[in-house]
C-alpha atoms as a PDB file:
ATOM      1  CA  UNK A   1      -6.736 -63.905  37.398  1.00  0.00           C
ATOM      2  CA  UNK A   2      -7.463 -60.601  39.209  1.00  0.00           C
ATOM      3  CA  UNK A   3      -7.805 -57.728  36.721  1.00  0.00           C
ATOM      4  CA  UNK A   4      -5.870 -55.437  38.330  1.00  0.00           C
ATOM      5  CA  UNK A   5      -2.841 -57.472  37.899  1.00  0.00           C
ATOM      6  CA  UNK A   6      -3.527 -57.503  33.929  1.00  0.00           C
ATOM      7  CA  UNK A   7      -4.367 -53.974  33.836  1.00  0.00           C
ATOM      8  CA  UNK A   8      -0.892 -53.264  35.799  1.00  0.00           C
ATOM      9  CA  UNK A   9       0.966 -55.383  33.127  1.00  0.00           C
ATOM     10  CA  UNK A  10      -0.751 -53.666  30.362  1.00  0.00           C
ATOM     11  CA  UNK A  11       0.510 -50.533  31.549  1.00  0.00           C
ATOM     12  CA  UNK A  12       4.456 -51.488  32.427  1.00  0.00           C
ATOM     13  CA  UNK A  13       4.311 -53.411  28.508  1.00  0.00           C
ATOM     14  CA  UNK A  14       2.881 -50.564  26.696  1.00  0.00           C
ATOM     15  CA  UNK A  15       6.064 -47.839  27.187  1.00  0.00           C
ATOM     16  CA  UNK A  16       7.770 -51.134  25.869  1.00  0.00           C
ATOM     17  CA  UNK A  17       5.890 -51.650  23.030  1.00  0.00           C
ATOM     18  CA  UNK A  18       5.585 -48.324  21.728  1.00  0.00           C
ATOM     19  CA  UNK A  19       9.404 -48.332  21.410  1.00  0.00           C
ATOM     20  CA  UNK A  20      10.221 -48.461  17.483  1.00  0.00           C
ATOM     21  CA  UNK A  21      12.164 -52.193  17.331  1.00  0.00           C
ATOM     22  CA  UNK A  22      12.533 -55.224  14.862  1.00  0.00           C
ATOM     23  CA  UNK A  23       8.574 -55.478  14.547  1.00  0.00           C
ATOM     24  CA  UNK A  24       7.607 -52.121  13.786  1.00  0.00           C
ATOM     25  CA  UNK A  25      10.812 -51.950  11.071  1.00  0.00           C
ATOM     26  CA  UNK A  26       9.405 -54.879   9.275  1.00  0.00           C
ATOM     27  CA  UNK A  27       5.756 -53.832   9.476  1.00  0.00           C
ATOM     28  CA  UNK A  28       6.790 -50.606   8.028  1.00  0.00           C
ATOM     29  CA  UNK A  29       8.977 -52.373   5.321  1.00  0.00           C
ATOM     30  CA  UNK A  30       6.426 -54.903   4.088  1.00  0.00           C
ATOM     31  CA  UNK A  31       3.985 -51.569   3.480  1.00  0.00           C
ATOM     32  CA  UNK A  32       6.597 -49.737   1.497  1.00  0.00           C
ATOM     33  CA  UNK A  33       7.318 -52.599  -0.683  1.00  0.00           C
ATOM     34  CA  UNK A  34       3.457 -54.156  -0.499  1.00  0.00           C
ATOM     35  CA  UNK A  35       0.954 -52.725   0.769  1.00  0.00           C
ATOM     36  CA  UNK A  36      -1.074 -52.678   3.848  1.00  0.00           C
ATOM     37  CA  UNK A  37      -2.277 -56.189   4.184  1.00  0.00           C
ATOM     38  CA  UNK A  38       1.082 -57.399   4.242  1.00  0.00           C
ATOM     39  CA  UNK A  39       1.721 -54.793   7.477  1.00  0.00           C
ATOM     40  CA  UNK A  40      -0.844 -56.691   8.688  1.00  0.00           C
ATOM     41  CA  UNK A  41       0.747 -60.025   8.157  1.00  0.00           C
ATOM     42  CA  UNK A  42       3.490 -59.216   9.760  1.00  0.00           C
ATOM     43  CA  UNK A  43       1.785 -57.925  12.920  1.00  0.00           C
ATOM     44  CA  UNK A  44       0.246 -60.898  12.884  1.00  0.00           C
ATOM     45  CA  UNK A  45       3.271 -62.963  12.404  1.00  0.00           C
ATOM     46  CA  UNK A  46       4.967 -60.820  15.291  1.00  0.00           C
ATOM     47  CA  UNK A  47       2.211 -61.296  17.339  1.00  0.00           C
ATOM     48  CA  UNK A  48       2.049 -65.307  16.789  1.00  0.00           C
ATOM     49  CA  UNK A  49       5.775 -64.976  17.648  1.00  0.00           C
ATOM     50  CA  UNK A  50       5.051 -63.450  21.435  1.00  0.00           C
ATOM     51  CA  UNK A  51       2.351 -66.449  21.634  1.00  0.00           C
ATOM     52  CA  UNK A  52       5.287 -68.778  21.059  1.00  0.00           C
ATOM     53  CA  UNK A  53       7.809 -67.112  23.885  1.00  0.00           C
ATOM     54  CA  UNK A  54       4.675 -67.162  26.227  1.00  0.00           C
ATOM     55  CA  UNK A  55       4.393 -70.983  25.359  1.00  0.00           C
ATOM     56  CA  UNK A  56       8.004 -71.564  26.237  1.00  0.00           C
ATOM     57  CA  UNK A  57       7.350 -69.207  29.527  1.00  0.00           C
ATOM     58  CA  UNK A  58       4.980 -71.600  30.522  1.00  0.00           C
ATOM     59  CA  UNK A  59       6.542 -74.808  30.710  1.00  0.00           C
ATOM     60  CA  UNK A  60       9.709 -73.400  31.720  1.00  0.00           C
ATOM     61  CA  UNK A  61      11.737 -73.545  28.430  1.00  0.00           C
ATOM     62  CA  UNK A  62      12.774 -69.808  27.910  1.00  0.00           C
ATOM     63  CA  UNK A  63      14.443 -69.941  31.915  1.00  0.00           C
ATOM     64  CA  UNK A  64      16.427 -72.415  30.556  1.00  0.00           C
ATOM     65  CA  UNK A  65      17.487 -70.763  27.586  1.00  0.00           C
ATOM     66  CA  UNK A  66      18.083 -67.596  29.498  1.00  0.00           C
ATOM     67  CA  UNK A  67      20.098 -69.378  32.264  1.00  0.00           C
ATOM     68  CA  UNK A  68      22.792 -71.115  29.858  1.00  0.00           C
ATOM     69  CA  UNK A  69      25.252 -69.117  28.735  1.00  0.00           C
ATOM     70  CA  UNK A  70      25.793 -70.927  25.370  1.00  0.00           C
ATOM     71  CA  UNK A  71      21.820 -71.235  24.428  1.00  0.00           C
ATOM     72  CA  UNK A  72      21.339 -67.531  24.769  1.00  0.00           C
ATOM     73  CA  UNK A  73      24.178 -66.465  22.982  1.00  0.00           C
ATOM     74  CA  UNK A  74      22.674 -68.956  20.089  1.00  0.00           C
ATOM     75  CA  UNK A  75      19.354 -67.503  20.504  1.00  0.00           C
ATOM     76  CA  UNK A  76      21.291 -64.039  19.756  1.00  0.00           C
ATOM     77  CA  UNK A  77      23.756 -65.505  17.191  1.00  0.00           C
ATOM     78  CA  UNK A  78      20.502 -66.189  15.453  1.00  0.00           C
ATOM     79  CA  UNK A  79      18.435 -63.811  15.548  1.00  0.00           C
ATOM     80  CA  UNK A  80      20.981 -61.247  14.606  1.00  0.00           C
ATOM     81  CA  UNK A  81      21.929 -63.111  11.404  1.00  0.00           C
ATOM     82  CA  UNK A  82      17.999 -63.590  10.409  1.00  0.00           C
ATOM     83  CA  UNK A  83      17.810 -59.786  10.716  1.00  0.00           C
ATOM     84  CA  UNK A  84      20.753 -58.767   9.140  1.00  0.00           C
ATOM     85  CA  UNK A  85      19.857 -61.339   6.146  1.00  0.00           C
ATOM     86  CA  UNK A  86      16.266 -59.599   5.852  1.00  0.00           C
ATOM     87  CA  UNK A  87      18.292 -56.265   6.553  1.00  0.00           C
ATOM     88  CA  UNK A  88      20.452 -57.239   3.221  1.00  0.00           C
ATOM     89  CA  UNK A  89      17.478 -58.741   1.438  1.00  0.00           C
ATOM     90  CA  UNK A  90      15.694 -55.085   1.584  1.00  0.00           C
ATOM     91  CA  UNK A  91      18.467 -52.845   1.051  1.00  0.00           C
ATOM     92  CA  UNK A  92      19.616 -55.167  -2.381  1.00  0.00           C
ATOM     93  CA  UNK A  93      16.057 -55.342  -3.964  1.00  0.00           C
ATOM     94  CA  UNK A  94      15.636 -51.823  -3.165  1.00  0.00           C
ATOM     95  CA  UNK A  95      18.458 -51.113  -5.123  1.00  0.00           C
ATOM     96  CA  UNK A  96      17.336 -53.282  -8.094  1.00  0.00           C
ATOM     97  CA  UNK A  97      14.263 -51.441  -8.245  1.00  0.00           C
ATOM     98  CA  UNK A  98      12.958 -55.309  -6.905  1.00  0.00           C
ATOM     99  CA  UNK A  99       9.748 -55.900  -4.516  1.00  0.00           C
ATOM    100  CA  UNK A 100      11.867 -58.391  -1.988  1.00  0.00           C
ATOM    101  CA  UNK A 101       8.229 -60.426  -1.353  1.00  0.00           C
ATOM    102  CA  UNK A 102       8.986 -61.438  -5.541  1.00  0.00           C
ATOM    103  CA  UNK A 103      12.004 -62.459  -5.173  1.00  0.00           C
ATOM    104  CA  UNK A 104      13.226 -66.386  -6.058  1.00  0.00           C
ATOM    105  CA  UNK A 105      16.567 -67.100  -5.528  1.00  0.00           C
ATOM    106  CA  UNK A 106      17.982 -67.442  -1.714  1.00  0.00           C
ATOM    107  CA  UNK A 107      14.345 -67.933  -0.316  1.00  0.00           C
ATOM    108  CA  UNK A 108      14.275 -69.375   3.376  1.00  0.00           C
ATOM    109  CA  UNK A 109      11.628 -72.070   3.834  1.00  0.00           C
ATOM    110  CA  UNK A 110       9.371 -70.346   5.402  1.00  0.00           C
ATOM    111  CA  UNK A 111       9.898 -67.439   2.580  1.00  0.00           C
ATOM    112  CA  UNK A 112       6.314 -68.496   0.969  1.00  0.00           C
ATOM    113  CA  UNK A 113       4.821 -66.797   4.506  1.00  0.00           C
ATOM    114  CA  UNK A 114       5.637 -63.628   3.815  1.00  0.00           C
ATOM    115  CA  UNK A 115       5.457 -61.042   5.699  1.00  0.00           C
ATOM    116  CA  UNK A 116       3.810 -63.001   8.216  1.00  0.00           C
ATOM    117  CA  UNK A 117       6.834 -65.943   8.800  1.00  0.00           C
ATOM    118  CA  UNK A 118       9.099 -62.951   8.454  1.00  0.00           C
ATOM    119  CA  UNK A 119       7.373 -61.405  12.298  1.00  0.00           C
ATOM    120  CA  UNK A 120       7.239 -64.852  13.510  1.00  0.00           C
ATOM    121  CA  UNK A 121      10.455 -65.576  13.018  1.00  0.00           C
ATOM    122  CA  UNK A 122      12.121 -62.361  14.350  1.00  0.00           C
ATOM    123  CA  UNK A 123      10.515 -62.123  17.538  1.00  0.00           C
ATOM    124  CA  UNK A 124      10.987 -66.299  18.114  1.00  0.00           C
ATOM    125  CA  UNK A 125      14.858 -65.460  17.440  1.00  0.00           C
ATOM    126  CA  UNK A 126      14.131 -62.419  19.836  1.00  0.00           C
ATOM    127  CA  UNK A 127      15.723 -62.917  23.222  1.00  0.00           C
ATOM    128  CA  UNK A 128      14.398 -59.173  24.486  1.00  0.00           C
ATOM    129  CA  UNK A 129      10.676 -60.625  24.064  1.00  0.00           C
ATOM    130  CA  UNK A 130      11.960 -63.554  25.753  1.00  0.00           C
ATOM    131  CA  UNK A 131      13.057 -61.461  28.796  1.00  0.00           C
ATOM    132  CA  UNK A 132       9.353 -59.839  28.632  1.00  0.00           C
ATOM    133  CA  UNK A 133       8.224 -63.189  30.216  1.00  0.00           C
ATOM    134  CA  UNK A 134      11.055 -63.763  32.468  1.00  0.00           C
ATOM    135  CA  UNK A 135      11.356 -60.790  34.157  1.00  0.00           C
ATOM    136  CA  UNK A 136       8.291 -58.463  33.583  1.00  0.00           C
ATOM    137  CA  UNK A 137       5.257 -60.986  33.555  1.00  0.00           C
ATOM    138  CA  UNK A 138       6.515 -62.807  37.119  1.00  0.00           C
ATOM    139  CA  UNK A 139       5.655 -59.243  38.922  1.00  0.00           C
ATOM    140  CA  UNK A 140       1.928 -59.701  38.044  1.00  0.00           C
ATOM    141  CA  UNK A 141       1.873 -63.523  39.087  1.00  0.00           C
ATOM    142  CA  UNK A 142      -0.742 -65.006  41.849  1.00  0.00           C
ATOM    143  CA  UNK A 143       1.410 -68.425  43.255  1.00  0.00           C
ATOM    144  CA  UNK A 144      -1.689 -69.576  44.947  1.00  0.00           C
ATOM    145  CA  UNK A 145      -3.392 -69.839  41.586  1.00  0.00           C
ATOM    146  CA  UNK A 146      -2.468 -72.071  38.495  1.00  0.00           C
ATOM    147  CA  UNK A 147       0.684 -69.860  36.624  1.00  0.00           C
ATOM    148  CA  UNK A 148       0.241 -71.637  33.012  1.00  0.00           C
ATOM    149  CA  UNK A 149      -3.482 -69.961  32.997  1.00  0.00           C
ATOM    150  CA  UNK A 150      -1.958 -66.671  34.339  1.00  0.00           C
ATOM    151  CA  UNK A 151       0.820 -66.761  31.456  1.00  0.00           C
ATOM    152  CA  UNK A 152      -1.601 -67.080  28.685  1.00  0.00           C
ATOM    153  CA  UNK A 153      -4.141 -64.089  30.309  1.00  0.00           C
ATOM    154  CA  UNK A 154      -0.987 -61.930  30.242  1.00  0.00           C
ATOM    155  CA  UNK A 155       0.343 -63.187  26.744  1.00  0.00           C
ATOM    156  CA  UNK A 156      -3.287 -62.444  25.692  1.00  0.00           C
ATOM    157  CA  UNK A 157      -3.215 -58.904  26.606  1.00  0.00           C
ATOM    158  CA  UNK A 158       0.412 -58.014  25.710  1.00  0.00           C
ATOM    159  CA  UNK A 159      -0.515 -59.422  21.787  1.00  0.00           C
ATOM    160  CA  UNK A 160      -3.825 -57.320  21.766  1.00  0.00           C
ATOM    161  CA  UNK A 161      -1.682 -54.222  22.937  1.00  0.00           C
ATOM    162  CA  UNK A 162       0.975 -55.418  20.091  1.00  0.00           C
ATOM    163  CA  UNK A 163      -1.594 -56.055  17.488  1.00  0.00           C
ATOM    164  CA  UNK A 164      -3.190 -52.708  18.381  1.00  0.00           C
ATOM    165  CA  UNK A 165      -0.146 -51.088  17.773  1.00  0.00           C
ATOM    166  CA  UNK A 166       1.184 -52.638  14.913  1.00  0.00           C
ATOM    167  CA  UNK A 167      -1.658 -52.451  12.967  1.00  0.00           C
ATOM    168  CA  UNK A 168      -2.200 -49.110  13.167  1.00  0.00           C
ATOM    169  CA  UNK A 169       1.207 -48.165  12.884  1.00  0.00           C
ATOM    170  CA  UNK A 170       0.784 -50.272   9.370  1.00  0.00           C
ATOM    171  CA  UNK A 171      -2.380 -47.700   8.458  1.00  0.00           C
ATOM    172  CA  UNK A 172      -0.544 -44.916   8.697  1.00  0.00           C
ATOM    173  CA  UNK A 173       2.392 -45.663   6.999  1.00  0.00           C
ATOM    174  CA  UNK A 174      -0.572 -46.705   3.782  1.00  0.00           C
ATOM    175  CA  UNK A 175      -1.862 -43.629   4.096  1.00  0.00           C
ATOM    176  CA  UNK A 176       1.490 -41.873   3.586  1.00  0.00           C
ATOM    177  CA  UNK A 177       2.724 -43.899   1.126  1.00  0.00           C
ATOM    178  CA  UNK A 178      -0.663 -43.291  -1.010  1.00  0.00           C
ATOM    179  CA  UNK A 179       0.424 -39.630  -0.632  1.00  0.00           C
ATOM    180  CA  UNK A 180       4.100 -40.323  -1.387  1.00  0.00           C
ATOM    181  CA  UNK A 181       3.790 -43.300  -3.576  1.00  0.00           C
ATOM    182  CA  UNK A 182       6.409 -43.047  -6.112  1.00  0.00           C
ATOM    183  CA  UNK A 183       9.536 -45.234  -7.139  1.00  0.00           C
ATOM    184  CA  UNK A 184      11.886 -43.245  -5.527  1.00  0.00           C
ATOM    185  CA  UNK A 185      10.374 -42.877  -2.371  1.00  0.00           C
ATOM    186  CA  UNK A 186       9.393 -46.969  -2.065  1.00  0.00           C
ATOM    187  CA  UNK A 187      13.307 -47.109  -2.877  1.00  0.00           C
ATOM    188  CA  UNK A 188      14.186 -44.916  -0.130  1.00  0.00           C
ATOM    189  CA  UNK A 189      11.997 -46.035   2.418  1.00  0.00           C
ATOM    190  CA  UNK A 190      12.950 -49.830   1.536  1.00  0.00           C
ATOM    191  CA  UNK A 191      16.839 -48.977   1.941  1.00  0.00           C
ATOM    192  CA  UNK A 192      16.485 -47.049   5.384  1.00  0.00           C
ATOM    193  CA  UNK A 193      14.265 -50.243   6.578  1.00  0.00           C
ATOM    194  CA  UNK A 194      17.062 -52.233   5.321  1.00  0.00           C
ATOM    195  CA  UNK A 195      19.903 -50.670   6.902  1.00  0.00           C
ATOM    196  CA  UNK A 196      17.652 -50.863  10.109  1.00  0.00           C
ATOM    197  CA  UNK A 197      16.869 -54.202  10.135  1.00  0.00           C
ATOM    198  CA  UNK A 198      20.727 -55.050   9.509  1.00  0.00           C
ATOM    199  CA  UNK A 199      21.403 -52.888  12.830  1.00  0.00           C
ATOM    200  CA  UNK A 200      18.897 -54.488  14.785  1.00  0.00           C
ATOM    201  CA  UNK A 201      20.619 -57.592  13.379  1.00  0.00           C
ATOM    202  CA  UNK A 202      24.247 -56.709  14.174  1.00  0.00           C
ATOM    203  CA  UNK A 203      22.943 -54.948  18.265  1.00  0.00           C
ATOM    204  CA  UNK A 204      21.159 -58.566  18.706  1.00  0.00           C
ATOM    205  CA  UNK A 205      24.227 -60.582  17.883  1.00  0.00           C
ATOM    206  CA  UNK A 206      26.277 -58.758  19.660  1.00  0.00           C
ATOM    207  CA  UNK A 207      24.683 -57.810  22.657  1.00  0.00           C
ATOM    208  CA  UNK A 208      26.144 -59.002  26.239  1.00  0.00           C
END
């Protein structure tokens, strides 16, 4: 693939990216109530989750999902409920002076992840990262060359400028919680994550 092309994408996905959403929220939750490395886990999880949209891309399973009516609003339906149970999850074990990550009861399957399902899982059930490879990553496309082998280049580069992100987005929010590390503040922090998370829930189950 020409490197122009990926260098192009790189630049119309990083504006994008940089945009505070469901990923950073949950990075900067799983810092408040853990600590760094589970940031990282969810970066990683989030970025695992593009990996999977760029998978569907490929064979031609997210047009399909984005052409039907009643699969996308599914996909939304969702996503917006896995959100707004995380969003729920925070704001309640914030308010019980809980770490949600300790929690037993109500515990998804994929709850012994961590941090790292909870990513995954929000950006699979994420329809706008969905669009990323429907709309955006078809500009930067060669159709005399193989497009599966195109896909993945891109998908490569959009994680690294994710995982870039993320992670350091997940350092700095250590390094002021070492500073500000004290119950009241981790309760704080933990509701306002919450309440965001439920919006983000609520905006993708309702959007048109």
């Amino acid at each position: 693939m020409q490197w122009h092309l990926v260098l192009g994408f790189v630049a119309a996905v990083t504006p994008l990216t940089l945009i505070p959403g469901t990923s950073f929220t949950l990075v900067t939750q799983q810092v408040i109530a853990g600590s760094r490395s589970d940031g990282m886990r969810a970066a990683l999880g989030s970025a695992c989750g593009l990996l999977v949209h760029a998978t569907f891309a490929a064979v031609g399973l997210s047009a399909l999902v984005m052409s039907s009516t009643q699969a996308l609003t599914m996909v939304k339906l969702l996503g917006g409920v896995y959100l707004i149970w995380l969003g729920v999850t925070t704001w309640r074990s914030a308010c019980r002076g809980e770490e949600p990550t300790t929690r037993r009861r109500w515990r998804l399957l994929w709850a012994r992840l961590g941090g790292f399902g909870q990513g995954l899982w929000s950006n699979v059930l994420n329809p706008k990262a969905a669009s990323v490879y429907l709309t955006l990553v078809p500009q930067f496309l060669t159709s005399s060359r193989p497009i599966a082998p195109q896909i993945a280049t891109l998908a490569i580069a959009h994680i690294a400028v994710v995982l870039v992100w993320l992670l350091f987005w997940a350092s700095v929010i250590a390094v002021a919680r070492t500073a500000f590390d004290t119950p009241p503040f981790r309760r704080w922090m933990s509701r306002l994550a919450g309440a965001v998370l439920v919006a983000f829930g609520v905006r993708a189950a309702t959007a048109s």
